[in-house]
PDB file of N, CA and C in Angstrom:
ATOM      1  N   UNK A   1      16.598  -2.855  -1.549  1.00  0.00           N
ATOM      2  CA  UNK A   1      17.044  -4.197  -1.836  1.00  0.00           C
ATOM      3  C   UNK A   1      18.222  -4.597  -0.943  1.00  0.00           C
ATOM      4  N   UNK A   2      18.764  -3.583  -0.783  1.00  0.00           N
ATOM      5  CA  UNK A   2      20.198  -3.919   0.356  1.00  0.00           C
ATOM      6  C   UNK A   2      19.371  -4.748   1.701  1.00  0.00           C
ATOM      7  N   UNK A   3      18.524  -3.953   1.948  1.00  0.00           N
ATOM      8  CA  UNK A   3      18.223  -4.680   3.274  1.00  0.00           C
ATOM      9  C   UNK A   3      17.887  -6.257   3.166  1.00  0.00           C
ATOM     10  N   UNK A   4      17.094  -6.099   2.294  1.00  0.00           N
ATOM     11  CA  UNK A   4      16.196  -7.624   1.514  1.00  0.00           C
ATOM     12  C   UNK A   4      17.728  -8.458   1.789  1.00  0.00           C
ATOM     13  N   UNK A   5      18.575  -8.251   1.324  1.00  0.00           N
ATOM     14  CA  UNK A   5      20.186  -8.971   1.044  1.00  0.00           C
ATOM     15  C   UNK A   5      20.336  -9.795   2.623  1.00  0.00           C
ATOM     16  N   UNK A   6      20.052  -8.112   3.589  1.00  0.00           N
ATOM     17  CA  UNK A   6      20.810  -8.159   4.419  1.00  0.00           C
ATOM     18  C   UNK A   6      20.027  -9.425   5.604  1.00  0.00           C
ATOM     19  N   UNK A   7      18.648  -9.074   5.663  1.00  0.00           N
ATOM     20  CA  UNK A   7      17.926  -9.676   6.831  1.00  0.00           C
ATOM     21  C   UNK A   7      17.587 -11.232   6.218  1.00  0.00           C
ATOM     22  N   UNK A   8      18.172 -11.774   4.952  1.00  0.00           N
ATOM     23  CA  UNK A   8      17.986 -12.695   4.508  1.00  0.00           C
ATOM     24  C   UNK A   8      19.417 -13.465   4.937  1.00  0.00           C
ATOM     25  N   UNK A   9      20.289 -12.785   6.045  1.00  0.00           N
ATOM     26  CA  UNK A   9      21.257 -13.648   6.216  1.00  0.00           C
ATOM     27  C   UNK A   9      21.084 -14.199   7.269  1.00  0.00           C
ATOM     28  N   UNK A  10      19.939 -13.522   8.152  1.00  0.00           N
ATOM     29  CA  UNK A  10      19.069 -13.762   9.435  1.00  0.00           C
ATOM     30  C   UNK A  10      18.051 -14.417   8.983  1.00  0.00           C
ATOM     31  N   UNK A  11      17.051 -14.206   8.538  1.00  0.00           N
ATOM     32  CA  UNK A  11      15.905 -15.622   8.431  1.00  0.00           C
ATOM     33  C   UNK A  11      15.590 -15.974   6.836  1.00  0.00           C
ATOM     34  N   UNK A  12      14.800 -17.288   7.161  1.00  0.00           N
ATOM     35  CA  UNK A  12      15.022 -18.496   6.150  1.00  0.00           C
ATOM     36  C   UNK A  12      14.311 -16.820   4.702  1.00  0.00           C
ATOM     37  N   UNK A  13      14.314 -17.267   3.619  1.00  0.00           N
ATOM     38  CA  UNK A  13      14.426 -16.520   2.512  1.00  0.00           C
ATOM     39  C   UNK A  13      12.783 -16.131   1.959  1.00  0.00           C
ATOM     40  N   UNK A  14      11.969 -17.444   2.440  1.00  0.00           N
ATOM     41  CA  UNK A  14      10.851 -17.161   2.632  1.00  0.00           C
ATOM     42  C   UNK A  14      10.129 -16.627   3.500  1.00  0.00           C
ATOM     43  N   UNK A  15      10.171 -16.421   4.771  1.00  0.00           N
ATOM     44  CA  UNK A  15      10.275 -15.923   5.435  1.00  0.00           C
ATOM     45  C   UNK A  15      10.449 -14.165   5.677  1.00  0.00           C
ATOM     46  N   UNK A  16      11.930 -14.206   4.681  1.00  0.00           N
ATOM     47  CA  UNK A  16      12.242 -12.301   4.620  1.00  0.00           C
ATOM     48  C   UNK A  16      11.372 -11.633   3.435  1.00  0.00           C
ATOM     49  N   UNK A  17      11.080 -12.779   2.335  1.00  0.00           N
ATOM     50  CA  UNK A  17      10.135 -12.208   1.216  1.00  0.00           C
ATOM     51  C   UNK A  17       8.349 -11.969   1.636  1.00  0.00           C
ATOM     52  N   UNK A  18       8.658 -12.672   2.491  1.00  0.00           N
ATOM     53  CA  UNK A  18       6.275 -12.533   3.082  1.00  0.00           C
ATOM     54  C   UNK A  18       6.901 -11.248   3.894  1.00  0.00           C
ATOM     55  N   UNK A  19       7.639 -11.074   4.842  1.00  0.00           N
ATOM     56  CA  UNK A  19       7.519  -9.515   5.711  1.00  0.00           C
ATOM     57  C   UNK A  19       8.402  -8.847   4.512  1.00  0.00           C
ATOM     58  N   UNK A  20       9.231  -8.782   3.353  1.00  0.00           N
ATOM     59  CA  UNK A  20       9.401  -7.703   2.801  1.00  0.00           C
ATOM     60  C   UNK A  20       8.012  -7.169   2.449  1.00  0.00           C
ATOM     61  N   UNK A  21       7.347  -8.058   1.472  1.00  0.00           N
ATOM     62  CA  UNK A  21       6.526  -7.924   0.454  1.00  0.00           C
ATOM     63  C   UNK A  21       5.011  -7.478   1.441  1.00  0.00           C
ATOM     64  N   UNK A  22       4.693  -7.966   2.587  1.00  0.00           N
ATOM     65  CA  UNK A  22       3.792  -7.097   3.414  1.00  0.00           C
ATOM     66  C   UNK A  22       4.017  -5.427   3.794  1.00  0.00           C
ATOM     67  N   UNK A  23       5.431  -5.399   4.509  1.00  0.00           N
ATOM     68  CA  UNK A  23       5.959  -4.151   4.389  1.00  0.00           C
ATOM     69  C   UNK A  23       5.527  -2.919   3.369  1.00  0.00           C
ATOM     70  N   UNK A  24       6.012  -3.365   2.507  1.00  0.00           N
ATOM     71  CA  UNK A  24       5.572  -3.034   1.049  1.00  0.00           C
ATOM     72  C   UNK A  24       4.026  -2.753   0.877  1.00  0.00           C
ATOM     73  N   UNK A  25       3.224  -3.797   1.175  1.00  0.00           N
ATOM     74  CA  UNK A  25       1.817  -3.665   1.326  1.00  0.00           C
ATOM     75  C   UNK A  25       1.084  -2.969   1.904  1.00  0.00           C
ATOM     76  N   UNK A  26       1.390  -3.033   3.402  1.00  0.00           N
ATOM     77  CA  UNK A  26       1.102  -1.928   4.512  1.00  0.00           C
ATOM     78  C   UNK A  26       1.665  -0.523   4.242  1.00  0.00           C
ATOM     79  N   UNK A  27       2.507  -0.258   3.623  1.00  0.00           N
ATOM     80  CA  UNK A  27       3.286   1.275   3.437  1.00  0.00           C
ATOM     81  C   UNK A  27       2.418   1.685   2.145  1.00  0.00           C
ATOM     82  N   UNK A  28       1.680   0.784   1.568  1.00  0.00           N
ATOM     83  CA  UNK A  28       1.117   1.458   0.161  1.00  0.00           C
ATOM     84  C   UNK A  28      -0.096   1.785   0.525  1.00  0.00           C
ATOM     85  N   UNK A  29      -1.205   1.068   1.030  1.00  0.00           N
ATOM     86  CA  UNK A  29      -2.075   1.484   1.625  1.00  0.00           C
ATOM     87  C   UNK A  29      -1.879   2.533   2.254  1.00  0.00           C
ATOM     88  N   UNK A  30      -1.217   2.440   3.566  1.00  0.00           N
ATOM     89  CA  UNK A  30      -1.065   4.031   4.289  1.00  0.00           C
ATOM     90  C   UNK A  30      -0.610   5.243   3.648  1.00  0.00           C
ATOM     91  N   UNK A  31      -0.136   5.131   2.365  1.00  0.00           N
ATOM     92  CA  UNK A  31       0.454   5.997   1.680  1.00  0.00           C
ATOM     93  C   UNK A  31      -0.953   6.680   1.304  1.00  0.00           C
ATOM     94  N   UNK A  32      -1.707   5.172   0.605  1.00  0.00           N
ATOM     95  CA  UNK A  32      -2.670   6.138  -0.001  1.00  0.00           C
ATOM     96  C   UNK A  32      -3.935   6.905   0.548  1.00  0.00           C
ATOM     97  N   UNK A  33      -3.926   6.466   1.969  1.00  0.00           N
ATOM     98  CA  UNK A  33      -4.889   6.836   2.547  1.00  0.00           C
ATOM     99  C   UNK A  33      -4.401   8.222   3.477  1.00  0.00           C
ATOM    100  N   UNK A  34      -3.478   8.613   3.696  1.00  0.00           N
ATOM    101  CA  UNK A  34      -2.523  10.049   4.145  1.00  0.00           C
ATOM    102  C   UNK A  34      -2.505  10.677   2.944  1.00  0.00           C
ATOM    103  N   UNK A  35      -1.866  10.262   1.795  1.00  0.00           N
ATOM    104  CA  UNK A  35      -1.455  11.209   0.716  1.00  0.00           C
ATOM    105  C   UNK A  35      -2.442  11.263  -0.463  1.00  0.00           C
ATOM    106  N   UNK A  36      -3.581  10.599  -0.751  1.00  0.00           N
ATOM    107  CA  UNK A  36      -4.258  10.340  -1.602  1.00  0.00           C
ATOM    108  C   UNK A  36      -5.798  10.265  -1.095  1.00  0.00           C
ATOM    109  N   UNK A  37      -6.030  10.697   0.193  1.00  0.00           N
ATOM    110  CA  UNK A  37      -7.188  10.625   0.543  1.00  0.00           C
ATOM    111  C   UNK A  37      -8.311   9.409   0.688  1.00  0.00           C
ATOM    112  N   UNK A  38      -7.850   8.483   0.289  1.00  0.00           N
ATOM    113  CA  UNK A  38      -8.575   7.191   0.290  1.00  0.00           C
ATOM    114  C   UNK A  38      -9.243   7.024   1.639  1.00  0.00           C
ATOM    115  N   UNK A  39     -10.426   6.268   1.877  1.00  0.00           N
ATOM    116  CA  UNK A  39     -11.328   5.961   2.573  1.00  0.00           C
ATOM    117  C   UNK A  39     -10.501   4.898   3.705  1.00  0.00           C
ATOM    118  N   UNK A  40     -10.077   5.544   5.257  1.00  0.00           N
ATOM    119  CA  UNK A  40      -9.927   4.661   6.055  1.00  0.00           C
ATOM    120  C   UNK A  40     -11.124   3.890   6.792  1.00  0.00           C
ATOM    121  N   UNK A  41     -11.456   2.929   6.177  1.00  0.00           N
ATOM    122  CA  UNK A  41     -13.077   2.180   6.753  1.00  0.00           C
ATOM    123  C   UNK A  41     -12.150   1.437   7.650  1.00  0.00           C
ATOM    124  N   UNK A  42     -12.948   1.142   8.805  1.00  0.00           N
ATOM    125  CA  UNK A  42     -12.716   0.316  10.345  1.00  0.00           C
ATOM    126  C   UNK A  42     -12.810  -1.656   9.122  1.00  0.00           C
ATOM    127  N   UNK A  43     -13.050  -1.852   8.217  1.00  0.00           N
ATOM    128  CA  UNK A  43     -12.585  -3.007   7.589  1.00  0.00           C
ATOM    129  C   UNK A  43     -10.983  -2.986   7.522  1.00  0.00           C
ATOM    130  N   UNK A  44     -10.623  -1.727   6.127  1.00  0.00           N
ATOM    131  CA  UNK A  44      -9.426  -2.110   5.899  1.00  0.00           C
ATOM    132  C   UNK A  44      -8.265  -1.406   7.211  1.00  0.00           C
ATOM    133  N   UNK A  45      -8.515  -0.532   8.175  1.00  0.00           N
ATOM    134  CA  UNK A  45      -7.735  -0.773   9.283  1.00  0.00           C
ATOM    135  C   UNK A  45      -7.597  -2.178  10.230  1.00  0.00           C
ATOM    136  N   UNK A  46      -8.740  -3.093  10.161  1.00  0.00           N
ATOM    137  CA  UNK A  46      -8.779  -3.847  10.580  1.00  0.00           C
ATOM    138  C   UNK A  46      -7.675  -4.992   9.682  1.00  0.00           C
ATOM    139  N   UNK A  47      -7.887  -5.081   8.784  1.00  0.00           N
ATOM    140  CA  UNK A  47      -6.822  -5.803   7.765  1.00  0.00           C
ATOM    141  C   UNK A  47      -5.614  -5.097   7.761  1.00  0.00           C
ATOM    142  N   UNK A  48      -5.162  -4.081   8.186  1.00  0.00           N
ATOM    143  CA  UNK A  48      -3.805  -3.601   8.148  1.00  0.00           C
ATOM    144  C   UNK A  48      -3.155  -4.236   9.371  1.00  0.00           C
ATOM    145  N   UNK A  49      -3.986  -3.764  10.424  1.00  0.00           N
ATOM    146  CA  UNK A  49      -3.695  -4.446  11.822  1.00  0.00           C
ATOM    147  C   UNK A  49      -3.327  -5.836  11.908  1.00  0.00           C
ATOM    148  N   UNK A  50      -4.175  -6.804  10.986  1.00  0.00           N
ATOM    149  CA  UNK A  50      -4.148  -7.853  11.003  1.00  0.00           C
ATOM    150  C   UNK A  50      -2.653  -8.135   9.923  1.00  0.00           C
ATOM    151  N   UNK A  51      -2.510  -7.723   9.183  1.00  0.00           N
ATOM    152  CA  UNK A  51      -0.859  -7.764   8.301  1.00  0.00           C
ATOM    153  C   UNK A  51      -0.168  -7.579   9.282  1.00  0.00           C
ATOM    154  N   UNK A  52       0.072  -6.624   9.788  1.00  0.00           N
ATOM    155  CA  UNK A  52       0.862  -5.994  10.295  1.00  0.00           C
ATOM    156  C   UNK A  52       1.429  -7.629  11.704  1.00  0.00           C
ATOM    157  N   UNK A  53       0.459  -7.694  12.229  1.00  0.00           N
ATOM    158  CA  UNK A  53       0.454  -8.751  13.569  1.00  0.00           C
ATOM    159  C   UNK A  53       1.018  -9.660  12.879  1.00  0.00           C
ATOM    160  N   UNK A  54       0.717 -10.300  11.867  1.00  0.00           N
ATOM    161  CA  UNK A  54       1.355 -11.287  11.153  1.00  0.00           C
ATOM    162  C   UNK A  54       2.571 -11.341  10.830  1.00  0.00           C
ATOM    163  N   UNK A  55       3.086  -9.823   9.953  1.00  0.00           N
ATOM    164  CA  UNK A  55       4.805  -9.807   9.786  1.00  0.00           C
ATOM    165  C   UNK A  55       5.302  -9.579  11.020  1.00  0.00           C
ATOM    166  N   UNK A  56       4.726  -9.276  12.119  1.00  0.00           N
ATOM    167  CA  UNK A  56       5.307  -9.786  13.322  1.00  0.00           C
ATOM    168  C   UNK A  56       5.756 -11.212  13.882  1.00  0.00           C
ATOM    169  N   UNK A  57       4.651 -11.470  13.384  1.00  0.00           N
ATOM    170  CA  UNK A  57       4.286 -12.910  14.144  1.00  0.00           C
ATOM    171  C   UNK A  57       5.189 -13.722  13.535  1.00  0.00           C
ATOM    172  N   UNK A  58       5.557 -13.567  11.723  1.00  0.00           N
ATOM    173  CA  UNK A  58       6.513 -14.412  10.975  1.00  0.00           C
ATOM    174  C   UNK A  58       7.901 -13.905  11.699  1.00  0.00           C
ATOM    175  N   UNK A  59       8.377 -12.643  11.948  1.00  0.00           N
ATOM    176  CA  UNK A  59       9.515 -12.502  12.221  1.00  0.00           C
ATOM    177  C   UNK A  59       9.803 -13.422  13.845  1.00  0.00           C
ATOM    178  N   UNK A  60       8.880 -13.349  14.714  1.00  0.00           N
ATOM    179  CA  UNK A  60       9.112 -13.944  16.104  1.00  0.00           C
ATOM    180  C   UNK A  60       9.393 -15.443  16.098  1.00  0.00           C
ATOM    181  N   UNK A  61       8.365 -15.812  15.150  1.00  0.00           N
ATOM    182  CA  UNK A  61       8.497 -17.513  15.363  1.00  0.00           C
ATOM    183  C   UNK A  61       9.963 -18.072  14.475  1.00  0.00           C
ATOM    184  N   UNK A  62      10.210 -17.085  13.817  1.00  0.00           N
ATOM    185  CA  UNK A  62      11.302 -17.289  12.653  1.00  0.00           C
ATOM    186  C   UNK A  62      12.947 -17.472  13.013  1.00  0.00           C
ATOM    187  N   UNK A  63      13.262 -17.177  14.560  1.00  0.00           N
ATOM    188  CA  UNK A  63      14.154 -17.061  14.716  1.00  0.00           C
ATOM    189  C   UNK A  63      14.435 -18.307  15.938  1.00  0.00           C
TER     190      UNK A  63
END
């Protein structure tokens, strides 16, 4: 949560909550597919990839 505080003094608030809350998203998936064995199908890598480009894409245009 510190960070959440922190990078919200850098971009707009909506903004830090879609890449926290993806973050979050992308780290749970990969969690479960390393630590829990879950099925990496070429779909949901394809949808990670695609998150992932996006909380990029929000942080670039954001500043």
């Amino acid at each position: 949560m510190i960070l959440l505080v922190k990078v919200t003094k850098e971009l707009p608030i909506g903004t830090a909550y879609a890449v926290w809350t993806g973050i979050g998203a992308v780290g749970t998936v990969l969690l479960g597919i390393i630590v829990f064995k879950e099925p990496a199908t070429l779909w949901r890598l394809f949808f990670i990839s695609t998150l992932i480009i996006s909380i990029v894409g929000l942080k670039v245009v954001s500043y």
